[in-house]
Protein backbone atom coordinates (compact mmCIF):
# COMPACT_ATOMS: atom_id res chain seq x y z
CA UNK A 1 -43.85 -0.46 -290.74
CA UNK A 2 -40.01 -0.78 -290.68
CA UNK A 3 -39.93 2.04 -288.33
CA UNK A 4 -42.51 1.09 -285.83
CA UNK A 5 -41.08 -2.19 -285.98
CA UNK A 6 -37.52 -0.66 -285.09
CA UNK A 7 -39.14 1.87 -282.08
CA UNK A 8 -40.28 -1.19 -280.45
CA UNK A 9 -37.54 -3.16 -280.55
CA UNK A 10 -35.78 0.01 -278.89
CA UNK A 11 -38.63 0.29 -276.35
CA UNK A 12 -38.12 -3.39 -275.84
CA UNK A 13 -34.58 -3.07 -275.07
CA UNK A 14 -34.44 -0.10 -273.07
CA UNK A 15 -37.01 -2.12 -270.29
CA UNK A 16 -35.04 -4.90 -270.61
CA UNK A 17 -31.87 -2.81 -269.85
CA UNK A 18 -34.27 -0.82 -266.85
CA UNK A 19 -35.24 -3.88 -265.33
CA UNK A 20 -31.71 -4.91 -265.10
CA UNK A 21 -30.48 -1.70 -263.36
CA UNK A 22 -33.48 -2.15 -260.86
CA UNK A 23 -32.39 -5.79 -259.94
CA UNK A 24 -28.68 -4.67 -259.51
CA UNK A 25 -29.42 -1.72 -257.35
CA UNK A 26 -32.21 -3.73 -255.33
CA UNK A 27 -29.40 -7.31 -255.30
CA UNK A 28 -27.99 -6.73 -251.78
CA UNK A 29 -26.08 -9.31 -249.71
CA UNK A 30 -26.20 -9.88 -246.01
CA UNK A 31 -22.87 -8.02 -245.02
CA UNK A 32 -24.17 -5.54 -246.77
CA UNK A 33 -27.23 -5.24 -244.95
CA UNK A 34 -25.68 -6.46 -241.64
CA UNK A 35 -22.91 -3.06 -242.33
CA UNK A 36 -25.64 -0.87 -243.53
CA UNK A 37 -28.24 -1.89 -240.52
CA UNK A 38 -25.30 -1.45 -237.74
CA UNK A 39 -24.04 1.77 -239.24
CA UNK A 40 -27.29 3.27 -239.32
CA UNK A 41 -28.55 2.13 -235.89
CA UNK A 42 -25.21 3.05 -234.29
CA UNK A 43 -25.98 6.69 -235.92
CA UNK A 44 -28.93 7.38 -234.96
CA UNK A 45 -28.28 5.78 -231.57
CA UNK A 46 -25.99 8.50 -230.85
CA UNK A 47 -27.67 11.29 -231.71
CA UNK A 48 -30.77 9.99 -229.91
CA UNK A 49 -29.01 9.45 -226.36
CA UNK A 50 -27.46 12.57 -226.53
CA UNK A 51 -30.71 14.14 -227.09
CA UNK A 52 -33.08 11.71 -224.39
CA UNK A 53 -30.15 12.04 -222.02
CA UNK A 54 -28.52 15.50 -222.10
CA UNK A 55 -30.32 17.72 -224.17
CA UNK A 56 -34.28 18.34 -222.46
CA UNK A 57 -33.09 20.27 -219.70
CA UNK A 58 -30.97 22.43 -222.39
CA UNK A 59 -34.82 22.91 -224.43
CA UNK A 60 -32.78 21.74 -227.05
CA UNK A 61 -33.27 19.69 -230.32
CA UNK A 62 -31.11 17.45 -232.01
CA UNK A 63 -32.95 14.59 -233.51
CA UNK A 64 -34.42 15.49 -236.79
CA UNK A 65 -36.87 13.85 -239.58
CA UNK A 66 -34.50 14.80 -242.32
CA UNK A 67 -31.60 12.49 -240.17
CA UNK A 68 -33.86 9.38 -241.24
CA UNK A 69 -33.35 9.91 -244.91
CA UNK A 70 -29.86 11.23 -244.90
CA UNK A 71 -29.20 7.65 -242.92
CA UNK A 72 -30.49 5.88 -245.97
CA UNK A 73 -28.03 7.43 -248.29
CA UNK A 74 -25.45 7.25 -246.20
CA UNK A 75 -25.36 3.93 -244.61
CA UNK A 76 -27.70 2.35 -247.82
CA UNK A 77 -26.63 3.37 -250.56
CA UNK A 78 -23.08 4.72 -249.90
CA UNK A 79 -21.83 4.81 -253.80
CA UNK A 80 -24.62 7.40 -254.69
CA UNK A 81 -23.60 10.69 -255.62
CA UNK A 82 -26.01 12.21 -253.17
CA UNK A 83 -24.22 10.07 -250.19
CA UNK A 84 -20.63 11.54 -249.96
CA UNK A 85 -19.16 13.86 -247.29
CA UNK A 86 -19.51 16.97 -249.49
CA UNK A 87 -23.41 16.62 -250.20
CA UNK A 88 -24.37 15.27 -247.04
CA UNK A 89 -22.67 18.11 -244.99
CA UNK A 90 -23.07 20.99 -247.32
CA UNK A 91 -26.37 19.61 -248.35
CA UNK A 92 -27.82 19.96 -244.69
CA UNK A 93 -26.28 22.79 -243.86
CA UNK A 94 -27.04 25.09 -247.15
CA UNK A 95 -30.61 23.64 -246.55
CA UNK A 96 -30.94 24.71 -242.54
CA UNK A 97 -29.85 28.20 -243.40
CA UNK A 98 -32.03 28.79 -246.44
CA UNK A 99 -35.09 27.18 -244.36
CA UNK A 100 -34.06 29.62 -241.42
CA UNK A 101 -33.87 33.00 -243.58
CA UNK A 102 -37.45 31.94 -245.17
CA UNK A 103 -38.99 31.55 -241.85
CA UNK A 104 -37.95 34.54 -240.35
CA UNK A 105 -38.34 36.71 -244.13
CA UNK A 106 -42.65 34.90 -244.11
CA UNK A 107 -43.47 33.64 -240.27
CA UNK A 108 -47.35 33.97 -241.23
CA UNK A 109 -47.28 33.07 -244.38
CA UNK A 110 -46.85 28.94 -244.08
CA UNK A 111 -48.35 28.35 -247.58
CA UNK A 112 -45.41 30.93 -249.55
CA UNK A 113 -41.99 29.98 -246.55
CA UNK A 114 -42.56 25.99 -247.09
CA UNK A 115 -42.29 25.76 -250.96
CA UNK A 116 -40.44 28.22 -251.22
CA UNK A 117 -37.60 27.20 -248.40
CA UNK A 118 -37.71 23.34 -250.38
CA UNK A 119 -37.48 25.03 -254.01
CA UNK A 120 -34.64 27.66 -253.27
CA UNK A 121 -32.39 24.92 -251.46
CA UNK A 122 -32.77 22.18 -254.05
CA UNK A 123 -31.74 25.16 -256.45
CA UNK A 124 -28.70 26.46 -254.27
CA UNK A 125 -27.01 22.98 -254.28
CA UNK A 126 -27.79 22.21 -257.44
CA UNK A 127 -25.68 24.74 -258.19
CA UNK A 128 -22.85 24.36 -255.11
CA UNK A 129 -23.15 20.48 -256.14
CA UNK A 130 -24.04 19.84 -252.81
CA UNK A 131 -27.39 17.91 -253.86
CA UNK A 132 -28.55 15.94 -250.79
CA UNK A 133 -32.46 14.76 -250.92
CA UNK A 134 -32.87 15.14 -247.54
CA UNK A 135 -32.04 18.85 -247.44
CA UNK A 136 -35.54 19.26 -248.35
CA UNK A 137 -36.44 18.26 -245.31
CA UNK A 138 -33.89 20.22 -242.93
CA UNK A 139 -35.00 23.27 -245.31
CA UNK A 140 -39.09 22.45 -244.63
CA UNK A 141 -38.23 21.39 -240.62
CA UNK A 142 -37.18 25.32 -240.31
CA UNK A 143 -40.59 26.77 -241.41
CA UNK A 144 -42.72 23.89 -240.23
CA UNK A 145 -41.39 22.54 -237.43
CA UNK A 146 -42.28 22.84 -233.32
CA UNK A 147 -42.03 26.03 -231.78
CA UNK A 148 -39.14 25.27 -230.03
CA UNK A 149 -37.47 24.40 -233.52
CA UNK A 150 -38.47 28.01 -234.87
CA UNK A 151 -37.01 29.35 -231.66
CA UNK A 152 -33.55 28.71 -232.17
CA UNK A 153 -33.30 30.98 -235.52
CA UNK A 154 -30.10 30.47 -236.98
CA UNK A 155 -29.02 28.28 -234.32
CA UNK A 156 -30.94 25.77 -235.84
CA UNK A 157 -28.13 25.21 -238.24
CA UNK A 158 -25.52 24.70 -235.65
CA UNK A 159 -27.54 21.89 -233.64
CA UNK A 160 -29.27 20.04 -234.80
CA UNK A 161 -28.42 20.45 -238.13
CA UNK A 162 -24.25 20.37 -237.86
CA UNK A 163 -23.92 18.43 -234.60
CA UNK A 164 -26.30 15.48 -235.53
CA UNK A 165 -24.56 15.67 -239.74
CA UNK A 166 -21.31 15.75 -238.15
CA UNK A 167 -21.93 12.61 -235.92
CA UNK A 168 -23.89 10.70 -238.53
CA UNK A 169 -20.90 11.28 -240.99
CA UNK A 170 -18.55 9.83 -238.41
CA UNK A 171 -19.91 6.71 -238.02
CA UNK A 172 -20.47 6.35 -241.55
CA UNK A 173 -16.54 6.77 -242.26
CA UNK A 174 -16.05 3.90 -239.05
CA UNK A 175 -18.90 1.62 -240.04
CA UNK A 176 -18.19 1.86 -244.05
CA UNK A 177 -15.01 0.81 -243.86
CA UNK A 178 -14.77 -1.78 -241.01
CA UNK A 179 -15.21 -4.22 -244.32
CA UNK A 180 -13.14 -4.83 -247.11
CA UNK A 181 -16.31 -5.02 -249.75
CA UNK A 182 -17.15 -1.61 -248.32
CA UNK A 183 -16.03 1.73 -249.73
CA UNK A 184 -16.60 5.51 -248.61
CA UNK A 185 -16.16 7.92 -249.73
CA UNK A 186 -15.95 7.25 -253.56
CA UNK A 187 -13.05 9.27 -253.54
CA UNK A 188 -10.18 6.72 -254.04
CA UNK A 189 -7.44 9.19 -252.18
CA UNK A 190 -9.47 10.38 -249.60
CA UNK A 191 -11.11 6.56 -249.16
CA UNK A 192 -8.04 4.90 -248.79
CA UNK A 193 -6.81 7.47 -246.39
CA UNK A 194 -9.79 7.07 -243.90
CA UNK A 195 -9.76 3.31 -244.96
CA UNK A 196 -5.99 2.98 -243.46
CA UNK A 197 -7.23 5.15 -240.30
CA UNK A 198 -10.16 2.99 -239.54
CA UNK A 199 -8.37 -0.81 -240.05
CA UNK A 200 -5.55 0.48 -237.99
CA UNK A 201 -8.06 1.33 -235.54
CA UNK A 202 -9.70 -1.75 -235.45
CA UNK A 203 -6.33 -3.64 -235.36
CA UNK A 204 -6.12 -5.18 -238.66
């Protein structure tokens, strides 16, 4: 009796202590949404004039799916692990190449290249510690996606994949720390390095 009263009183406690987390993660104020809203629009923006504008003459890509998600991490939730420089980047681009060697290794075979390109990048940076969510994505895009997507091989990792990462991480760095409550990367050295950069060019 003791010890089922004692399991849920731990039970009890560790809901208490989960509901808690979930109100902390979910308690956002309106800079923060005003920051995270401009930095992700501006982002996106970008990549999506250069694409409307420059790019279907070129039969060229460079607005991805997987751009979405990495926009959530990056602009959203900019303290996750999962958000900084090193797994955004090397996330996307471990992901594009893996989803580009599947493709070409099973172009029939749909049902063996898609779980397979997903399952081998999540593995490979797992073990780089490059785990970005949305590499899933970029690695499924390769096998899955338009014909003119499967036609640039392994260019497919230089654009869209780089360009578009490269330009999304850019504005991050400017539109994450425009505000003092606003820090990225985690990394205090290299944070208050790009910090200095970005008030100085904003004249402050």
């Amino acid at each position: 009796m003791k010890n089922r009263n004692k399991l849920s009183r731990n039970i009890n406690r560790k809901a208490r202590i989960s509901k808690y987390v979930i109100y902390k993660e979910t308690l956002v104020d309106f800079k923060e949404q005003f920051w995270s809203f401009l930095g992700a629009f501006i982002g996106v923006f970008f990549i999506a004039i250069i694409q409307s504008g420059y790019l279907p003459d070129l039969e060229n890509v460079l607005l991805i799916g997987s751009f979405g998600a990495s926009s959530v991490l990056i602009y959203g939730a900019i303290e996750s692990p999962f958000a900084q420089p090193r797994n955004l980047i090397g996330g996307q681009l471990i992901s594009a190449i893996i989803g580009v060697t599947i493709y070409k290794l099973f172009p029939d075979l749909i049902w063996v290249a898609a779980p397979f390109a997903v399952a081998t990048s999540i593995i490979v940076m797992q073990m780089t510690k490059t785990l970005h969510p949305p590499g899933g994505a970029t690695a499924l895009i390769a096998v899955i996606g338009t014909e003119k997507i499967k036609a640039l091989g392994y260019f497919y990792v230089i654009s869209p994949v780089l360009i578009g990462t490269a330009i999304l991480l850019i504005t991050a760095l400017l539109f994450n720390n425009i505000s003092k409550d606003r820090k990225y990367p985690r990394n205090n050295k290299l944070n208050d390095h790009v910090k200095r950069k970005v008030q100085k060019l904003i004249g402050n």
